[in-house]
N, C-alpha and C. Protein backbone atom coordinates (compact mmCIF):
# COMPACT_ATOMS: atom_id res chain seq x y z
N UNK A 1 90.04 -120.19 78.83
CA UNK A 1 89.48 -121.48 79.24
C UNK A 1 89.11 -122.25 77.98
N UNK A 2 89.49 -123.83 77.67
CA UNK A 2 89.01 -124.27 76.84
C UNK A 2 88.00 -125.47 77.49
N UNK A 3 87.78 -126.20 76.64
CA UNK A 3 86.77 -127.54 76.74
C UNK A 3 87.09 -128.22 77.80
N UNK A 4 88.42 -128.21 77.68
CA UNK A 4 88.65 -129.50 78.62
C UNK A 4 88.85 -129.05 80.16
N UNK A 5 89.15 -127.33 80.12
CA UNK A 5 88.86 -126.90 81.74
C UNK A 5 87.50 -127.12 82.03
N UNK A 6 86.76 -127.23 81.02
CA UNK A 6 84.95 -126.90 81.53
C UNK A 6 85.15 -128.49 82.04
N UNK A 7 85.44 -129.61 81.54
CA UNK A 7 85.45 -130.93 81.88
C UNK A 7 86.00 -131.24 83.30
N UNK A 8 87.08 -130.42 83.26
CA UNK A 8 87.98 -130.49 84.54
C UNK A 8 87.13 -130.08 85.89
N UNK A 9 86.61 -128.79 85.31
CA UNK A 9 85.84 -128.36 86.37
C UNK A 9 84.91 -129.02 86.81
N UNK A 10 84.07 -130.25 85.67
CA UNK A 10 83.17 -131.35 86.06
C UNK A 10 83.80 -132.52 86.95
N UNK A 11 84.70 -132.60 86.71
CA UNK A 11 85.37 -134.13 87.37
C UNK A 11 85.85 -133.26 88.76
N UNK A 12 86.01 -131.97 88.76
CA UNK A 12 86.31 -131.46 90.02
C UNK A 12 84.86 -131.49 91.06
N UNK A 13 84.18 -131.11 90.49
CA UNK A 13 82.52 -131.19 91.04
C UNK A 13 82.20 -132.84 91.70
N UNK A 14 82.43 -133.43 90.41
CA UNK A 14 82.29 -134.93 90.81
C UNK A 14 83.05 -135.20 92.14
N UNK A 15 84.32 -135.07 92.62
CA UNK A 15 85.28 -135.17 92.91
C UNK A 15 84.86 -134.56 94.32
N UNK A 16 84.07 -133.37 94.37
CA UNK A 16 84.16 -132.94 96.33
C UNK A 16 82.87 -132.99 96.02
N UNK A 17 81.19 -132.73 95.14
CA UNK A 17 80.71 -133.13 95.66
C UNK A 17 79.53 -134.68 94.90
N UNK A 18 80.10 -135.98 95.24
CA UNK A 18 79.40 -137.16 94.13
C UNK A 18 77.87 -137.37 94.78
N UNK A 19 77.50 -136.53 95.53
CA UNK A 19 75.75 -136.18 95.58
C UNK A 19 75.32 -135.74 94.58
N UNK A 20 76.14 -134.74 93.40
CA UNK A 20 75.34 -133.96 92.64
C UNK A 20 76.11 -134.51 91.44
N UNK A 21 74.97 -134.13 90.45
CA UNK A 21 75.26 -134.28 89.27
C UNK A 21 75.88 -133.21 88.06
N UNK A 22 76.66 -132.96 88.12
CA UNK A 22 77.71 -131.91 87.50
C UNK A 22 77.75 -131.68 85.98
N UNK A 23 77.26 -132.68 85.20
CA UNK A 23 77.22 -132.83 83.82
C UNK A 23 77.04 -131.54 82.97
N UNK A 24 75.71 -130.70 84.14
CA UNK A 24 75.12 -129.72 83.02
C UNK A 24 75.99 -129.05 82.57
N UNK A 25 77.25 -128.83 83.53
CA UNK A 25 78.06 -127.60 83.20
C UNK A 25 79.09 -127.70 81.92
N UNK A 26 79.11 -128.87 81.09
CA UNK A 26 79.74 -129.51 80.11
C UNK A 26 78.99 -129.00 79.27
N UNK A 27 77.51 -128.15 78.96
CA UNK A 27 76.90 -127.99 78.20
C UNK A 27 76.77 -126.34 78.45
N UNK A 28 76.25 -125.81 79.31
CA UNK A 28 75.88 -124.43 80.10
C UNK A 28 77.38 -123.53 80.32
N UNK A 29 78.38 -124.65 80.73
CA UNK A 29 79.89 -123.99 81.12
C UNK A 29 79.82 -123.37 79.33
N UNK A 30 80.25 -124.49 78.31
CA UNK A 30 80.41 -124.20 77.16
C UNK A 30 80.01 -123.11 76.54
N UNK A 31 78.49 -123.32 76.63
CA UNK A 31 77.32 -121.96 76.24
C UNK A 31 78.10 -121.17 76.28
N UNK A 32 78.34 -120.62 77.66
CA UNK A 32 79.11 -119.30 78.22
C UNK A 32 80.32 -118.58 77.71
N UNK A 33 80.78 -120.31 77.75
CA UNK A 33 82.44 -119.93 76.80
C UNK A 33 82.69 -119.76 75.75
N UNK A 34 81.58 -119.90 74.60
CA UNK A 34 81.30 -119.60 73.28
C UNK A 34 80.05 -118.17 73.29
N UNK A 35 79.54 -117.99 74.34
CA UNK A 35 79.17 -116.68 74.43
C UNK A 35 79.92 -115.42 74.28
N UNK A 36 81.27 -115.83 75.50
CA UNK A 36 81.99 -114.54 75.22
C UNK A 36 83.00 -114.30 73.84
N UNK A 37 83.28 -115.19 73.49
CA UNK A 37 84.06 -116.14 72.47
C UNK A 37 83.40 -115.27 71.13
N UNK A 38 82.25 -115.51 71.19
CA UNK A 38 81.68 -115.10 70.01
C UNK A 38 81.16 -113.78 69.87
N UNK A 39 81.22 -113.05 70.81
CA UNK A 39 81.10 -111.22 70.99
C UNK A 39 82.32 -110.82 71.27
N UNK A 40 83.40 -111.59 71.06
CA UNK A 40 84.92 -111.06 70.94
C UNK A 40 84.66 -111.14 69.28
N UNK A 41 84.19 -112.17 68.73
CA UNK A 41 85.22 -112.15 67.16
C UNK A 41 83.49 -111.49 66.39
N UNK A 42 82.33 -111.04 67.06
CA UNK A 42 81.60 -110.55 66.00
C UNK A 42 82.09 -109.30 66.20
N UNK A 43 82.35 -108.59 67.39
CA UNK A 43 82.31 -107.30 67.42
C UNK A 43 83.16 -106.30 66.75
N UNK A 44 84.21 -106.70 66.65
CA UNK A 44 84.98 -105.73 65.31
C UNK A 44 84.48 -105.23 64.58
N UNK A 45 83.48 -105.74 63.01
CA UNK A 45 82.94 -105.03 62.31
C UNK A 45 81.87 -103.64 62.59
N UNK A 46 81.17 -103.76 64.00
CA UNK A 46 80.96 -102.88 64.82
C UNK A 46 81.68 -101.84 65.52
N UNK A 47 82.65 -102.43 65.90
CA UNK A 47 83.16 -101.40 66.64
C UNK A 47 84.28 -100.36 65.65
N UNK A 48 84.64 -100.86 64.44
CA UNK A 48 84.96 -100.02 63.41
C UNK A 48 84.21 -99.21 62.95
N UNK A 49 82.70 -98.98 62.90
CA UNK A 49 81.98 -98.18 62.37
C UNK A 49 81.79 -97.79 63.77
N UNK A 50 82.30 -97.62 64.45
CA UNK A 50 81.99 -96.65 65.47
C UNK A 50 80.70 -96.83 66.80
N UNK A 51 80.13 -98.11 66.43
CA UNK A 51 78.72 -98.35 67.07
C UNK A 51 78.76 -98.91 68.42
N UNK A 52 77.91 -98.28 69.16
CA UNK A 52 77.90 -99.21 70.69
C UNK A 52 77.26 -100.63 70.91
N UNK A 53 77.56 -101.01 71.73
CA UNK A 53 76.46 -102.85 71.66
C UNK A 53 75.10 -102.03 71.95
N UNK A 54 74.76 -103.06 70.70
CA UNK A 54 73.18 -103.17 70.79
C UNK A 54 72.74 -101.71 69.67
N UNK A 55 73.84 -100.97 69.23
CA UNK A 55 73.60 -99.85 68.41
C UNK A 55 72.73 -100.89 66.78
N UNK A 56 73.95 -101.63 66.66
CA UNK A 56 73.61 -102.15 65.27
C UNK A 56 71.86 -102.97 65.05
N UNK A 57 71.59 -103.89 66.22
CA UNK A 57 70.00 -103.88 66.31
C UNK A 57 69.09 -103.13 65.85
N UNK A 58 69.30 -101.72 66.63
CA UNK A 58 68.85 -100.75 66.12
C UNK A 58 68.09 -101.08 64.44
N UNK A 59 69.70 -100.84 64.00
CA UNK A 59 69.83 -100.32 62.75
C UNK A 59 68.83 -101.47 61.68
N UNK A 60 68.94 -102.47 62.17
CA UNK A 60 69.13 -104.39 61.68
C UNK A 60 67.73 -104.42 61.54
N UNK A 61 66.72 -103.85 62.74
CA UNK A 61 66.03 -104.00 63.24
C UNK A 61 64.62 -103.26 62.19
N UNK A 62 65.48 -101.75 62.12
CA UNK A 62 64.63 -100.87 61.37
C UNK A 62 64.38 -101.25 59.76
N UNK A 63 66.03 -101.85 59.59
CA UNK A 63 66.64 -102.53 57.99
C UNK A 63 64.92 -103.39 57.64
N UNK A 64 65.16 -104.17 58.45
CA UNK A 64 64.27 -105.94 58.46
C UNK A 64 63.20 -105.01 57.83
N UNK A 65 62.46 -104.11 58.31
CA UNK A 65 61.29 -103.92 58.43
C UNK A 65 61.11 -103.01 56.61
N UNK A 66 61.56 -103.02 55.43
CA UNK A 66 61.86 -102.68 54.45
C UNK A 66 61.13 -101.35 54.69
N UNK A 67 61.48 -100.62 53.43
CA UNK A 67 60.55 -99.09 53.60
C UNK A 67 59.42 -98.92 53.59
N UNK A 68 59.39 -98.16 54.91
CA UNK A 68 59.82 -96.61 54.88
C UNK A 68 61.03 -97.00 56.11
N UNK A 69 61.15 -98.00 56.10
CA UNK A 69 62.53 -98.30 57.33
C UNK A 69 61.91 -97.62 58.82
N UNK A 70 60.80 -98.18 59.24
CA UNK A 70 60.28 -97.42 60.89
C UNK A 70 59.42 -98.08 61.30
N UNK A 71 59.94 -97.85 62.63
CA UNK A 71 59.33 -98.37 63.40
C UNK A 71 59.24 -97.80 65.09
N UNK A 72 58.10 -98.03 66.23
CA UNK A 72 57.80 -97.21 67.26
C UNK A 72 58.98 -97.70 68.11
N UNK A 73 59.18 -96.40 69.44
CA UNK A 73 59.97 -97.39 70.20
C UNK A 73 59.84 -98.50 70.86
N UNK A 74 58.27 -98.68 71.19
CA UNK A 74 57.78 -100.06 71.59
C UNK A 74 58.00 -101.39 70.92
N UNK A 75 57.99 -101.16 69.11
CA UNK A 75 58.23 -102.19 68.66
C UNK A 75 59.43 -102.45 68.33
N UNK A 76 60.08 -101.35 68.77
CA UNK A 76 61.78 -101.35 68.32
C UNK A 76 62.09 -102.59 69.92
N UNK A 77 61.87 -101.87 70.80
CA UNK A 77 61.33 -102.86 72.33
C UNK A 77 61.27 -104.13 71.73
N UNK A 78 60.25 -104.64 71.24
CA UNK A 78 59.77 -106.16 71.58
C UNK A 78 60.93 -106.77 70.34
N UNK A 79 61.09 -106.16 69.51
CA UNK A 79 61.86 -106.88 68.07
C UNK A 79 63.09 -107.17 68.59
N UNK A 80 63.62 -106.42 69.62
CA UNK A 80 65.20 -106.44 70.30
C UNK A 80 65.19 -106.83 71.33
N UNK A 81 64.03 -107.22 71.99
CA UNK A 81 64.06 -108.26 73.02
C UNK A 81 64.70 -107.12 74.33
N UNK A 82 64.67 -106.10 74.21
CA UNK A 82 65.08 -105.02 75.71
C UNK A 82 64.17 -103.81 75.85
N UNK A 83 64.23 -103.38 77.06
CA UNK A 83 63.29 -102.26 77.83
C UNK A 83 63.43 -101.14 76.28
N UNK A 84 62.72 -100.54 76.72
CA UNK A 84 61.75 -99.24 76.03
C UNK A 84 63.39 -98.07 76.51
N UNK A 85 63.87 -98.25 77.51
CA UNK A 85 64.60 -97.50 77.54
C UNK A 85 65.84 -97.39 77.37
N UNK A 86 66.02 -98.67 77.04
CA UNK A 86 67.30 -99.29 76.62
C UNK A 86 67.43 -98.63 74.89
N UNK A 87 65.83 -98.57 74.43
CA UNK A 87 65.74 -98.84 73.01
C UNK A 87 66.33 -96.71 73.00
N UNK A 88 65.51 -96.31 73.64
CA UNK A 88 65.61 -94.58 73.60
C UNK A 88 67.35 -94.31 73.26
N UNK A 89 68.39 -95.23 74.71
CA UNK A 89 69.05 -94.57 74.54
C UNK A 89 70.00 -95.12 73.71
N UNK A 90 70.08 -96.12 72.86
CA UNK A 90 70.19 -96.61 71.16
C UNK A 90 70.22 -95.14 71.05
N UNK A 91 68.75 -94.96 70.17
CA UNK A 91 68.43 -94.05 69.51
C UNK A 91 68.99 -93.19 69.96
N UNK A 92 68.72 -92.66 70.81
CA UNK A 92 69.55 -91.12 70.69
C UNK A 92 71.16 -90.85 70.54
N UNK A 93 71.87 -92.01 70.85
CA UNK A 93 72.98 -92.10 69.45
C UNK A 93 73.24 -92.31 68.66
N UNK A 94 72.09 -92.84 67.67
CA UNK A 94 71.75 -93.25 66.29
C UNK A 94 71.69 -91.91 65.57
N UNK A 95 70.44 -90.93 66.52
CA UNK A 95 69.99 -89.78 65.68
C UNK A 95 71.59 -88.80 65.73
N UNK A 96 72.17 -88.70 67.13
CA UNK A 96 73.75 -88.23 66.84
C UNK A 96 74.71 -88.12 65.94
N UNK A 97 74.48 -89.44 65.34
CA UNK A 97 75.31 -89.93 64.37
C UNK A 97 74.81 -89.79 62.54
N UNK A 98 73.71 -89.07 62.64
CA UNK A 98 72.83 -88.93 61.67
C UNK A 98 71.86 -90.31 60.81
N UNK A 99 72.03 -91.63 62.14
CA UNK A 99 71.89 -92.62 61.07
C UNK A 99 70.46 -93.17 60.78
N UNK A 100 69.23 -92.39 62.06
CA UNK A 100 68.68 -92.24 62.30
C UNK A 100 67.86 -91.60 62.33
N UNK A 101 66.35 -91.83 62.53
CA UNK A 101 65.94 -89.91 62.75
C UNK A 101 64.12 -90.20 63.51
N UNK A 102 63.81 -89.26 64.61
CA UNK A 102 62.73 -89.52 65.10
C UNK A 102 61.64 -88.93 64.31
N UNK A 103 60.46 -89.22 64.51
CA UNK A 103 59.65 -88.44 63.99
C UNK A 103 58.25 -88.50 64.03
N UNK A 104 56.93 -87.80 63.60
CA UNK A 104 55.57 -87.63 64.32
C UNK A 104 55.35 -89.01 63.75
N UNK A 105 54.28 -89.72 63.75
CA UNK A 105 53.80 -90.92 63.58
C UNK A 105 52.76 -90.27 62.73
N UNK A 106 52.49 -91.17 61.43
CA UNK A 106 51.76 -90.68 60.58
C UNK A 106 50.37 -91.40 61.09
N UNK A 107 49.99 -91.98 61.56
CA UNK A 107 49.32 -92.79 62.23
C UNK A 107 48.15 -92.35 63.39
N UNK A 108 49.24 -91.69 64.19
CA UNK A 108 48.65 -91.43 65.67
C UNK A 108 49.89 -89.91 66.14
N UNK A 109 49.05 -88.70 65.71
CA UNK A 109 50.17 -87.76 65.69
C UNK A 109 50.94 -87.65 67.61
N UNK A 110 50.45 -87.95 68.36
CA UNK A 110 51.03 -87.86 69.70
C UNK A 110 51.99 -88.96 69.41
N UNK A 111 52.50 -89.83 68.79
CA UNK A 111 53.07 -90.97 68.74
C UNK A 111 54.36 -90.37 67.89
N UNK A 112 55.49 -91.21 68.35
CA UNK A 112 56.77 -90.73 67.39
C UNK A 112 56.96 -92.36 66.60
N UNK A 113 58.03 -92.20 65.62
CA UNK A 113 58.43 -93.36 65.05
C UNK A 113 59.95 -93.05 64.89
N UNK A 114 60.75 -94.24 64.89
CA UNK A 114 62.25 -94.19 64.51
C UNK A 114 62.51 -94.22 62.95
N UNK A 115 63.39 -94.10 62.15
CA UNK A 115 63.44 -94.48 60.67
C UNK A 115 65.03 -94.33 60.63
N UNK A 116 65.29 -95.20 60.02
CA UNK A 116 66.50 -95.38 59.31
C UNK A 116 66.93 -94.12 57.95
N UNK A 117 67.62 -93.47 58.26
CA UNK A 117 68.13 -92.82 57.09
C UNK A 117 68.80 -93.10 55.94
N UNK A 118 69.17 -92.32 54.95
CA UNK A 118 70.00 -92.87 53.90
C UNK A 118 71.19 -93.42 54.42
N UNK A 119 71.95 -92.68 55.16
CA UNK A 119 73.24 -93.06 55.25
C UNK A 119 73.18 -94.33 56.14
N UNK A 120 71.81 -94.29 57.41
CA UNK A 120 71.85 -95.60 58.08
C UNK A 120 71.54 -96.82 57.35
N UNK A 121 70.84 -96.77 55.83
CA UNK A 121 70.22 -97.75 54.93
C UNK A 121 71.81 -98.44 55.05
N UNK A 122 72.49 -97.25 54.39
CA UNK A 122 74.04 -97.59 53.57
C UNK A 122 74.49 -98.82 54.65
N UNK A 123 75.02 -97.93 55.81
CA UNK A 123 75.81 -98.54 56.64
C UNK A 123 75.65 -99.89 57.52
N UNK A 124 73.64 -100.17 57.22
CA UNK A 124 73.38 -101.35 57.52
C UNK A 124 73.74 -102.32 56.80
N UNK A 125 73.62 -102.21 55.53
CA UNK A 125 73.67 -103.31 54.36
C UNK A 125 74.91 -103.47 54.10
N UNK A 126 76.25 -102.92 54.57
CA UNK A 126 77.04 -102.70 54.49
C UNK A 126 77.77 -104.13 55.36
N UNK A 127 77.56 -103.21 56.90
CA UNK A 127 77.44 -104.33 58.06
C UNK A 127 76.74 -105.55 58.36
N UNK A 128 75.84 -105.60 57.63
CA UNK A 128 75.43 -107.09 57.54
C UNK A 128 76.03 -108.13 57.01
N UNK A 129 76.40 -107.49 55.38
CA UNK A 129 77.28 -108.16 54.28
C UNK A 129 78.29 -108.56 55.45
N UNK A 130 79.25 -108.44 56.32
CA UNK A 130 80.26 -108.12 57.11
C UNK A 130 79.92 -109.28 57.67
N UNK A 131 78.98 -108.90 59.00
CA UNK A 131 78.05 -109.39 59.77
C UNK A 131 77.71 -111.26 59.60
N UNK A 132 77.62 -111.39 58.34
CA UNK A 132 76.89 -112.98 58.29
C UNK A 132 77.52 -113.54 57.58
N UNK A 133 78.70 -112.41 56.72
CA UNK A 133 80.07 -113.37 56.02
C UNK A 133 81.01 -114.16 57.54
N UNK A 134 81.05 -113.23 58.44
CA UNK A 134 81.79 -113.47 59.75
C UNK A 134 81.16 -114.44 60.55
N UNK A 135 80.18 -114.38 60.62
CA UNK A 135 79.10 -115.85 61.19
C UNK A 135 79.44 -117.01 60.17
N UNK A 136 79.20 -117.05 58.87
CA UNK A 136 79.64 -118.00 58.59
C UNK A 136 81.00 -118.82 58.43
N UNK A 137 81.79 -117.63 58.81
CA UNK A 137 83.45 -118.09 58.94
C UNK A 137 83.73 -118.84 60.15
N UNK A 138 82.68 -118.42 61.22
CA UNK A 138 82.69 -119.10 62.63
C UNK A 138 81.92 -120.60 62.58
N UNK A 139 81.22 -120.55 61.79
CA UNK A 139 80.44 -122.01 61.88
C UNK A 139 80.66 -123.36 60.33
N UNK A 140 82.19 -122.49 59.68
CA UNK A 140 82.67 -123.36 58.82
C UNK A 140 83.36 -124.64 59.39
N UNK A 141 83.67 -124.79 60.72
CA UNK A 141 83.64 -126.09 60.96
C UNK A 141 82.66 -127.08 60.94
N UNK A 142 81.42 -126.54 61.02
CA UNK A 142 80.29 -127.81 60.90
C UNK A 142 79.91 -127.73 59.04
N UNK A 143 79.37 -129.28 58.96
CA UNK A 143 78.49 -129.47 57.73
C UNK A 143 77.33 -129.08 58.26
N UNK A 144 76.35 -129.11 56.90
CA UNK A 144 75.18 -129.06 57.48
C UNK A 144 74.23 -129.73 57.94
N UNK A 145 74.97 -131.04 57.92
CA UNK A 145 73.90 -131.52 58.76
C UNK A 145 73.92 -131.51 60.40
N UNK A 146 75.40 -131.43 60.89
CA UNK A 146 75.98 -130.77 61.86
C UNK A 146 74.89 -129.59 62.19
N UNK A 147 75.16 -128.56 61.50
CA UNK A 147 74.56 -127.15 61.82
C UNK A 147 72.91 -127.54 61.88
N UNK A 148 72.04 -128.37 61.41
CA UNK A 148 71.05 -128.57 61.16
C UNK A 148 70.25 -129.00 62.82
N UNK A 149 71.33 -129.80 63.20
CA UNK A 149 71.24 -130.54 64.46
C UNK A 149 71.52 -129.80 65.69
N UNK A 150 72.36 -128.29 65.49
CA UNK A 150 72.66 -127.62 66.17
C UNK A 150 71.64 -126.67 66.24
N UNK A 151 70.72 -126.50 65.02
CA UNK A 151 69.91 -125.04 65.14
C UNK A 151 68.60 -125.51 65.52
N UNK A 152 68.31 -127.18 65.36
CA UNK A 152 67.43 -127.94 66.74
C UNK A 152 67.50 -128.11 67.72
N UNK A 153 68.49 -128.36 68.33
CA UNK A 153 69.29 -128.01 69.67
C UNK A 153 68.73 -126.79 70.22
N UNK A 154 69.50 -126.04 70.12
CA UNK A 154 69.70 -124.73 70.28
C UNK A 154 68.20 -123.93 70.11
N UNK A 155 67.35 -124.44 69.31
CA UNK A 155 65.54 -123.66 69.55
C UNK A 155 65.00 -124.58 70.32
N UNK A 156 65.24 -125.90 70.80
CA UNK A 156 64.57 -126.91 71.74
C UNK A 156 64.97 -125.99 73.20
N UNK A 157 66.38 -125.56 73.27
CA UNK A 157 67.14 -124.90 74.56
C UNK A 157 65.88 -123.61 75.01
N UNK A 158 66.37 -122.97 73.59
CA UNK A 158 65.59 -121.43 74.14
C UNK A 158 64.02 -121.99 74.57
N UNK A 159 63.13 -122.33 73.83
CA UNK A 159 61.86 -122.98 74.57
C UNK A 159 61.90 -123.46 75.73
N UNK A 160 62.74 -124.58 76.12
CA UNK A 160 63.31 -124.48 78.22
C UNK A 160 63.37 -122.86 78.51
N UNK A 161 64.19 -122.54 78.15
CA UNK A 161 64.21 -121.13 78.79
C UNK A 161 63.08 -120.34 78.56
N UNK A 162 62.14 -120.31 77.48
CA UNK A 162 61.59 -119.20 77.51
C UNK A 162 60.47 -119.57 78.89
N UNK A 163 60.12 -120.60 78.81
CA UNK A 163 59.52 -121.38 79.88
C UNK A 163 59.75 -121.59 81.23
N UNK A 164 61.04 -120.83 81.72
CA UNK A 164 61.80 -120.63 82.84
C UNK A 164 60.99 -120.10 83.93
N UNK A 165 59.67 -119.45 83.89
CA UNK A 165 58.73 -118.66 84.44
C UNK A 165 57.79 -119.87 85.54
N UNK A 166 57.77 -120.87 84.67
CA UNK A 166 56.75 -121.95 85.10
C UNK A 166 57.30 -123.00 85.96
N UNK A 167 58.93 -122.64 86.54
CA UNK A 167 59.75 -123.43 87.31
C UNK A 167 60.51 -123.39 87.93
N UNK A 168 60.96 -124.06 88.57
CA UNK A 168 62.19 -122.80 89.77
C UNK A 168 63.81 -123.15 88.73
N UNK A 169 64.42 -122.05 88.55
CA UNK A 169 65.91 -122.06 88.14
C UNK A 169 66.41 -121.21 89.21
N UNK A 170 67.87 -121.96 89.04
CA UNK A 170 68.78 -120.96 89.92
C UNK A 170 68.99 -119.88 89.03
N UNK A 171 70.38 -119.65 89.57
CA UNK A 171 71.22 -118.05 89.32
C UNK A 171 71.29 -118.45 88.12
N UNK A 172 72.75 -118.59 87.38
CA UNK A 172 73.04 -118.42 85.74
C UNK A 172 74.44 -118.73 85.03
N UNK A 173 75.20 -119.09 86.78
CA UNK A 173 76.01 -118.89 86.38
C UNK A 173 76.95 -120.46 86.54
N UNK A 174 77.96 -120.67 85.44
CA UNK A 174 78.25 -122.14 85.41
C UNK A 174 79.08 -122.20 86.65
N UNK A 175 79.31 -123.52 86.95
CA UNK A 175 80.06 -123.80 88.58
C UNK A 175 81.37 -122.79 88.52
């Protein structure tokens, strides 16, 4: 699907029903179509090192946080934006893979912590280099003032959404 089906599909809307206003989907259709668009062409460098979605977070996640590289699974949770159990079963193919490793919490000994290992240090910094050379190959069509206007956009959007709680939305999905 390109641009101009998402358009088509608007003038089709217009077209059976001119009660409603169809526009959004010129914006929301798009979203979508540069959603999947863009977890087709990041995911390679991932899926060559062998990692599942949402493995590399993990890794990104523990990276960010400089040494001792750790962090709980709760905060591994809130930093990745998914359930506590989503985060476990990451991890427990992280620690599989040696890239990872659990351990007592120096802190609060009933408590565990995640940590990044040597080889996971390696393979993050590795994949990132990868990672944000490939992002920027995707967004070499804009200047920056283009991109500037887009990364206002785009945090004005998520604030609607994060705010989604305080209003009625439908489902999610474009016409």
């Amino acid at each position: 699907m390109n641009e101009d089906r998402i358009a088509e599909i608007v003038g089709q809307w217009a077209r059976e029903r001119p009660d409603l206003d169809p526009t959004p989907l010129l914006i929301i259709g798009r979203i979508q179509q540069m959603a999947a668009a863009l977890d087709t062409a990041l995911r390679p460098p991932f899926a060559a090192a062998d990692l599942g979605n949402g493995d590399f977070d993990v890794l990104a996640a523990l990276r960010r946080e400089g040494p001792p590289y750790t962090l709980t699974a709760g905060e591994l949770s809130q930093r990745m934006l998914v359930t506590t159990g989503a985060v476990t079963k990451r991890v427990d193919r992280l620690i599989a893979r040696g890239l990872v490793s659990r351990s007592v919490s120096a802190a609060d000994a009933r408590g565990r912590v995640v940590g990044l290992t040597s080889a996971g240090v390696a393979l993050t910094d590795r994949l990132i280099e990868e990672h944000l050379a490939n992002e920027a190959a995707i967004l070499r069509g804009l200047g920056d003032s283009d991109r500037r206007t887009l990364e206002r956009l785009l945090a004005a959007m998520n604030r609607t959404l994060d705010s989604r709680d305080s209003g009625p939305w439908g489902g999610g999905q474009a016409g």
